[in-house]
Protein backbone atom coordinates (compact mmCIF):
# COMPACT_ATOMS: atom_id res chain seq x y z
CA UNK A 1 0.00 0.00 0.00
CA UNK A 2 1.04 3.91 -0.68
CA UNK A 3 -0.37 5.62 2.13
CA UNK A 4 2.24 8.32 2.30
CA UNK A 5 3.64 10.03 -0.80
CA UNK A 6 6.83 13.10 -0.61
CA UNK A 7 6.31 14.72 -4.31
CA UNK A 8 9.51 17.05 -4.79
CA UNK A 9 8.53 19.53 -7.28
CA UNK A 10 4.62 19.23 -7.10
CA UNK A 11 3.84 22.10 -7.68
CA UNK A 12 4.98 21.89 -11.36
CA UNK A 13 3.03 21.11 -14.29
CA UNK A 14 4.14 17.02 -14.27
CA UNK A 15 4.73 16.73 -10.25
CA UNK A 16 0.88 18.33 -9.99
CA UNK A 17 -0.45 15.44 -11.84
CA UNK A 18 0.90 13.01 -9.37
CA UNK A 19 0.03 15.22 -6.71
CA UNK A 20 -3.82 15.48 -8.41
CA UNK A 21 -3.95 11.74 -8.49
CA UNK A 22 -2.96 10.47 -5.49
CA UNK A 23 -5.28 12.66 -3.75
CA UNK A 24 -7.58 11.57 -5.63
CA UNK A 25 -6.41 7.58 -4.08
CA UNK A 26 -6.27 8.97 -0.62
CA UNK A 27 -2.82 9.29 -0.49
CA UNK A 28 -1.28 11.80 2.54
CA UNK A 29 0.36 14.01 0.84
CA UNK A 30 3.56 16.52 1.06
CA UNK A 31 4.60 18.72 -1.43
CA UNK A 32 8.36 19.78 -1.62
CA UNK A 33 8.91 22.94 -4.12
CA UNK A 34 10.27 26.46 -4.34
CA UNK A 35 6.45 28.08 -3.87
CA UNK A 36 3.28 26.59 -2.52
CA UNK A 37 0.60 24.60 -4.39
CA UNK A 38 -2.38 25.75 -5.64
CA UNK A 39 -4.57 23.63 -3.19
CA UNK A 40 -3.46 25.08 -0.26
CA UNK A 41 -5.17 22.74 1.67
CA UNK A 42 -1.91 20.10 0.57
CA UNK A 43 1.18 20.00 2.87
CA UNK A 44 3.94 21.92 2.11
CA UNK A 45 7.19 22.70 3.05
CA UNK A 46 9.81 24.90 1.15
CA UNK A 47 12.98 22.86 0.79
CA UNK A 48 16.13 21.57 -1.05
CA UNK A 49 15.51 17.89 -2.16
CA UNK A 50 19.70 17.64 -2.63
CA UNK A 51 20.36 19.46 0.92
CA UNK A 52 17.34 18.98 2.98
CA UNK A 53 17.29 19.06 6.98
CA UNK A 54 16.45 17.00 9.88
CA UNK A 55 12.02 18.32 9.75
CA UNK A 56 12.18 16.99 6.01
CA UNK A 57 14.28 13.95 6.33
CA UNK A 58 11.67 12.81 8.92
CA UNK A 59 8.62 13.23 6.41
CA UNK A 60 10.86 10.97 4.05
CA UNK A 61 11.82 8.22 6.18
CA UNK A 62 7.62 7.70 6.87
CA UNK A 63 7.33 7.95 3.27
CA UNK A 64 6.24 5.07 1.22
CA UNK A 65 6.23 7.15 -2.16
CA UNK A 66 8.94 9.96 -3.22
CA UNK A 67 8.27 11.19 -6.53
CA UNK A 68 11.45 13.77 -8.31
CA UNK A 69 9.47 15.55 -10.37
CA UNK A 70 12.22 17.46 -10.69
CA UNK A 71 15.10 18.53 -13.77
CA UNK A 72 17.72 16.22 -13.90
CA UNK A 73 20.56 17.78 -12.37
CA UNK A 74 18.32 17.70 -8.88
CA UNK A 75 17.51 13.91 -9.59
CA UNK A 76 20.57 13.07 -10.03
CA UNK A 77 22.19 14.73 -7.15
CA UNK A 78 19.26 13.75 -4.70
CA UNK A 79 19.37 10.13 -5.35
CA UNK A 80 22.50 9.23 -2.58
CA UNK A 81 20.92 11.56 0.17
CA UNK A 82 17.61 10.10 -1.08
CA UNK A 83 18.88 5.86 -0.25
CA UNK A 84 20.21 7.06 3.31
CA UNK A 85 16.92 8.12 4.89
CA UNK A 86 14.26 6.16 2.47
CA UNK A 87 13.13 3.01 3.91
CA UNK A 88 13.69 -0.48 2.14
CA UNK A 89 10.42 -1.17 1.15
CA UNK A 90 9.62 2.81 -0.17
CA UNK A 91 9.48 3.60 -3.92
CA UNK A 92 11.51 6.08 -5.49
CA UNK A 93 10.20 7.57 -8.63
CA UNK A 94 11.76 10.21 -11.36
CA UNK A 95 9.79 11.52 -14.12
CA UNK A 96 12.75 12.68 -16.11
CA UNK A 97 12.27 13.06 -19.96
CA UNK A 98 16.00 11.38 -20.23
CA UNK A 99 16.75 8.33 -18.58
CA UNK A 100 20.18 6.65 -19.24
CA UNK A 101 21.56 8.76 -16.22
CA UNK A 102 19.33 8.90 -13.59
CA UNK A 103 19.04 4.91 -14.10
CA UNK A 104 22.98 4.71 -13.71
CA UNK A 105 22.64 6.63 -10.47
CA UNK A 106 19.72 5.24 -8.56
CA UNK A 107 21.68 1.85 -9.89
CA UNK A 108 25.61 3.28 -8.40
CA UNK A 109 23.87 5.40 -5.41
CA UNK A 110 20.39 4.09 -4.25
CA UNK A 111 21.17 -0.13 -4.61
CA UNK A 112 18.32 -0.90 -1.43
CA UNK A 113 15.35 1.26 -2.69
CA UNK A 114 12.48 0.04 -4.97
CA UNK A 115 12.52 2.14 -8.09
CA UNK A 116 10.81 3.54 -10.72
CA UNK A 117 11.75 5.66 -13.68
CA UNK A 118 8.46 6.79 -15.32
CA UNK A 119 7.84 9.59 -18.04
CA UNK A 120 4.17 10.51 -19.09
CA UNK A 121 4.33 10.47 -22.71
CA UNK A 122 1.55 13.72 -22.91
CA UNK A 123 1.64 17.06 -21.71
CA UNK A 124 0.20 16.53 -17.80
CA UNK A 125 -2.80 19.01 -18.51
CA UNK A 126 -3.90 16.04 -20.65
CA UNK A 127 -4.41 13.42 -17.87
CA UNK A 128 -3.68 9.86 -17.76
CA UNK A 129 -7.04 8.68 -19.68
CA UNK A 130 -5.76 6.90 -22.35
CA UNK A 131 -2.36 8.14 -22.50
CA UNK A 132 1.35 6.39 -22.81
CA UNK A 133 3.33 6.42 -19.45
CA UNK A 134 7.06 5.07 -20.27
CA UNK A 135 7.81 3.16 -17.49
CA UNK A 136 11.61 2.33 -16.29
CA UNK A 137 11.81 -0.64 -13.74
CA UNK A 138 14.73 -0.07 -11.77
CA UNK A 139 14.46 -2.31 -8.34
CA UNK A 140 11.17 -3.80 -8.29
CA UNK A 141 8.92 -4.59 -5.61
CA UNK A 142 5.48 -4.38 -3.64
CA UNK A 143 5.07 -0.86 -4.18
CA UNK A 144 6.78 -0.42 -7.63
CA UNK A 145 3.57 -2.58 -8.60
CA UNK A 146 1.21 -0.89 -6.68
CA UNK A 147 2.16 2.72 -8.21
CA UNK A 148 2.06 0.80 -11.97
CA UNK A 149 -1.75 -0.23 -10.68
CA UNK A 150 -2.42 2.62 -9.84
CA UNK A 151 -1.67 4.39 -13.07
CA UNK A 152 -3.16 2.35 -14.95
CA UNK A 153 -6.42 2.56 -12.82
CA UNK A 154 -6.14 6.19 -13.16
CA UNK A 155 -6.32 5.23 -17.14
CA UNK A 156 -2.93 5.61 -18.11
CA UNK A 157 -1.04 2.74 -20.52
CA UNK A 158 2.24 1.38 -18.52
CA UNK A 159 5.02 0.88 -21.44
CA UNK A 160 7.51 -1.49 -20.07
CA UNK A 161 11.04 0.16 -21.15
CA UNK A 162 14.81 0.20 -20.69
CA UNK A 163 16.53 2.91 -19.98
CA UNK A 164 18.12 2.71 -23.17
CA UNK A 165 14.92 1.50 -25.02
CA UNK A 166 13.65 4.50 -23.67
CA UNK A 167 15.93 7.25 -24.76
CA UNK A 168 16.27 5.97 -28.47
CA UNK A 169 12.07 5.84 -28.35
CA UNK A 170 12.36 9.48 -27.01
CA UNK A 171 14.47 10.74 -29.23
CA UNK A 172 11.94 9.80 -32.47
CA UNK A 173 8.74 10.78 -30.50
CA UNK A 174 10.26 13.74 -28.91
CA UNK A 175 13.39 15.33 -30.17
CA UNK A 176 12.73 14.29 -33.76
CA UNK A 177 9.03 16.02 -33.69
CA UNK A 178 9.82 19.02 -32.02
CA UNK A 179 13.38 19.24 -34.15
CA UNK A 180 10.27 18.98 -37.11
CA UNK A 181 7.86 21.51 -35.95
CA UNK A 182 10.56 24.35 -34.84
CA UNK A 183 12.41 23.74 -38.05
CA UNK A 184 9.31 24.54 -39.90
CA UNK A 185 8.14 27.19 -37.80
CA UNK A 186 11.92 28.67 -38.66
CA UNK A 187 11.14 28.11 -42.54
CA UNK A 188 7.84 29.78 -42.29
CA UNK A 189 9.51 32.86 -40.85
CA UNK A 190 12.27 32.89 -43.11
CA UNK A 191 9.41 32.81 -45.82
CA UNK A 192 8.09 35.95 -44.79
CA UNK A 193 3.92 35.13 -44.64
CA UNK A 194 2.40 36.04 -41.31
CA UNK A 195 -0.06 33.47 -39.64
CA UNK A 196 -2.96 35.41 -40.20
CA UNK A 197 -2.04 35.89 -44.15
CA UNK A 198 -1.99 31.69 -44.05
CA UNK A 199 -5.53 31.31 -41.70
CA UNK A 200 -6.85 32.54 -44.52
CA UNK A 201 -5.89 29.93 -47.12
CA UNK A 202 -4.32 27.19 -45.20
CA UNK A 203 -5.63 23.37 -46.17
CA UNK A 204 -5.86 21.33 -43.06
CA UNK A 205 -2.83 19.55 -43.23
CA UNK A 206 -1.15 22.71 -42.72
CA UNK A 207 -3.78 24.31 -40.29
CA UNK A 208 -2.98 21.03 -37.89
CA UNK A 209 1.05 21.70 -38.53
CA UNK A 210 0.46 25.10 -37.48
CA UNK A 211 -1.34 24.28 -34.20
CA UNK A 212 1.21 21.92 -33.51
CA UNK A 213 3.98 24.30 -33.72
CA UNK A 214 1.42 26.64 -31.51
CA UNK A 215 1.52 24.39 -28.72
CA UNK A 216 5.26 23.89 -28.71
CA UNK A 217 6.42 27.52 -29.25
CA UNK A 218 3.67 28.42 -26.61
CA UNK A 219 5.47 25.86 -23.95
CA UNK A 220 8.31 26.21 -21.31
CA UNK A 221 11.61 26.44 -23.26
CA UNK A 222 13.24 24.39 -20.26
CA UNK A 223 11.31 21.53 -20.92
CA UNK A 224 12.17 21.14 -24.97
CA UNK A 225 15.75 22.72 -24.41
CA UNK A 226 16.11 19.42 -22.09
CA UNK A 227 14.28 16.92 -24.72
CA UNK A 228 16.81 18.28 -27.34
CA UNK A 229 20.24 18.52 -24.81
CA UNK A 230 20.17 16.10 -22.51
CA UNK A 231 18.58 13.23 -24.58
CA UNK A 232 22.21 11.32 -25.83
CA UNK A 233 19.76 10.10 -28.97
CA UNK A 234 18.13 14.25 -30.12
CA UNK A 235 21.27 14.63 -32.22
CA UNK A 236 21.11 11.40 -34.32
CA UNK A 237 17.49 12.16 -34.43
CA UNK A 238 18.48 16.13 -35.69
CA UNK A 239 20.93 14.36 -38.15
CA UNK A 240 18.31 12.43 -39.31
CA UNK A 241 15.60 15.16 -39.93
CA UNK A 242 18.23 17.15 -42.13
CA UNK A 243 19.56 14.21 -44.09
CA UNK A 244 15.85 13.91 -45.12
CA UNK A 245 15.50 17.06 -46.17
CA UNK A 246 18.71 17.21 -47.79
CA UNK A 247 17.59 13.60 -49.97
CA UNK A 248 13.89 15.21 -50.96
CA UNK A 249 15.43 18.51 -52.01
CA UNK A 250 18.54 16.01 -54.11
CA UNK A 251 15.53 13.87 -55.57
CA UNK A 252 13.54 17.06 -56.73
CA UNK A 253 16.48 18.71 -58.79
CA UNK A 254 17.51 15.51 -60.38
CA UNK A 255 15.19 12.92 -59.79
CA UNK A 256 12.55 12.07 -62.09
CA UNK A 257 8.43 11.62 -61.55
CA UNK A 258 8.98 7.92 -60.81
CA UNK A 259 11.65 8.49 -58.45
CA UNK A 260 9.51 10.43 -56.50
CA UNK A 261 6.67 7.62 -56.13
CA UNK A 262 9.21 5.24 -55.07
CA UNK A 263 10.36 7.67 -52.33
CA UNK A 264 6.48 8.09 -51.62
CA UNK A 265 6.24 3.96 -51.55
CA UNK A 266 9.58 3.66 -49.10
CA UNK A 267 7.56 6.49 -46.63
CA UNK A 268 4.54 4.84 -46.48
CA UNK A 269 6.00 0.82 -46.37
CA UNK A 270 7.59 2.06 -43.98
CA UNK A 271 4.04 2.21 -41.64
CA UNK A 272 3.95 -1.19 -41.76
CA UNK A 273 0.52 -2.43 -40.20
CA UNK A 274 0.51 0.81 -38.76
CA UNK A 275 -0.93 2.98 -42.24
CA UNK A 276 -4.58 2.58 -41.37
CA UNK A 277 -4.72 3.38 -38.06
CA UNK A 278 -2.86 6.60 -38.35
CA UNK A 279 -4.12 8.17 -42.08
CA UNK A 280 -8.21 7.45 -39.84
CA UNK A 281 -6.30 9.41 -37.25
CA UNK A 282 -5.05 11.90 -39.74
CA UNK A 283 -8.49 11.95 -41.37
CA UNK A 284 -10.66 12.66 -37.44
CA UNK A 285 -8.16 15.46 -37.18
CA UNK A 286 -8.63 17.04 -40.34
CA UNK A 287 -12.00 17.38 -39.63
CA UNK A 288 -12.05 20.48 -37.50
CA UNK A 289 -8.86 21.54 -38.86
């Protein structure tokens, strides 16, 4: 059972969605951050996670839950202080968007602690319902299971990962789309036609590349800078992105009508089973594009 749950930055966008939900499963709660939560009926208590005192390293050691919902830097450097007060049979969970190093320290640093790894796939005003939650077995145990219950009873889809499998996963769904949609967003600008010149005339594929871009350039430039720096896969993704560019723009001043179908044929083959399920997707979206 997790009766008693420490989340270290919950009063951020991802650490309030753990702090949301295990309220909502009559969890006891403490929130650990630079400024109070919005419920101010939550515990709080200001504090440093990688230098905290004797008042917080009690509320730890009763703990059966500490969530880092925290950048990595903190994770990292909380996870020895972290192993010397957390009980044996307590959880420790990071919901880092990068995982190859926080593994290698809870692994060097925090041997006697169950452990978790997660990363919600979704922006956290989303909710779980429905949604991807990468999930990073580190130690298991009793209450590594009952947290991955509990997510999924809160609707969310646990993706068994490792660290690795993680990061190279990451670095397509994350670095690679948001490498895609600030790259155009760059082209568009360089192209000199305002947003409300294309609203005008946009077809929907467009209109849904342009909300896309929306949402990103609209976001918290920590949290991409961090998909893009600290992910050891972004720059093979980057590389990637601008070799395909580089191959379209070759096959369109020398290639020929057919070449271009077969480089249509090698895009969509490569969809696999997968081409039905996401041009239905594309085709639900278009429809209040």
């Amino acid at each position: 059972m997790i009766r008693r749950a420490v989340v270290v930055g919950g009063s951020g966008a991802v650490g309030g969605l753990f702090v949301s939900c295990l309220a909502n499963s009559d969890v006891e709660l403490l929130v650990v951050d630079g400024r109070p939560p919005e419920d101010g009926r939550l515990r709080y208590e200001q504090g440093d996670i990688t230098d905290f005192g004797p008042e917080l390293a009690e509320d730890l050691a009763a703990a059966d839950l500490v969530v880092l919902a925290v950048p990595e830097p903190v994770a990292v450097a909380a996870v020895k202080g972290l192993a010397a007060v957390l009980r044996p049979d307590a959880l420790l969970v990071d919901t880092l968007s990068v995982k190859q190093r926080i593994v290698e320290s809870i692994l060097a640093d925090a041997p006697g602690v169950e452990a978790l790894s997660l990363n919600p796939m979704f922006a956290p005003s989303l909710g779980f319902e429905g949604r991807p939650v990468a999930a990073v077995v580190v130690h298991d145990g009793p209450a590594a299971r009952t947290l991955l219950d509990l997510i999924r009873l809160w609707g969310g889809k646990v993706v068994p990962v490792t660290s690795q499998e993680h990061d190279r996963l990451a670095g397509a769904t994350q670095a690679l789309t948001h490498a895609t949609l600030l790259s155009f967003g760059l082209a568009l600008s360089q192209f000199g036609i305002s947003t409300t010149e294309l609203r005008q005339i946009a077809p929907p594929p467009h209109n849904v590349l342009l909300a896309m871009l929306a949402r990103v350039a609209a976001g918290t430039p920590e949290v991409y800078w961090d998909v893009q720096a600290a992910n050891p896969e972004a720059l093979a993704a980057r590389q990637a992105l601008a070799d395909g560019v580089r191959r379209f723009a070759d096959l369109l001043a020398t290639g020929t009508e057919e070449d271009f179908a077969a480089m249509l044929h090698e895009v969509r083959d490569a969809f696999g089973p997968e081409l039905e399920h996401y041009r239905d997707t594309c085709a639900r979206l278009f429809e209040s594009a």
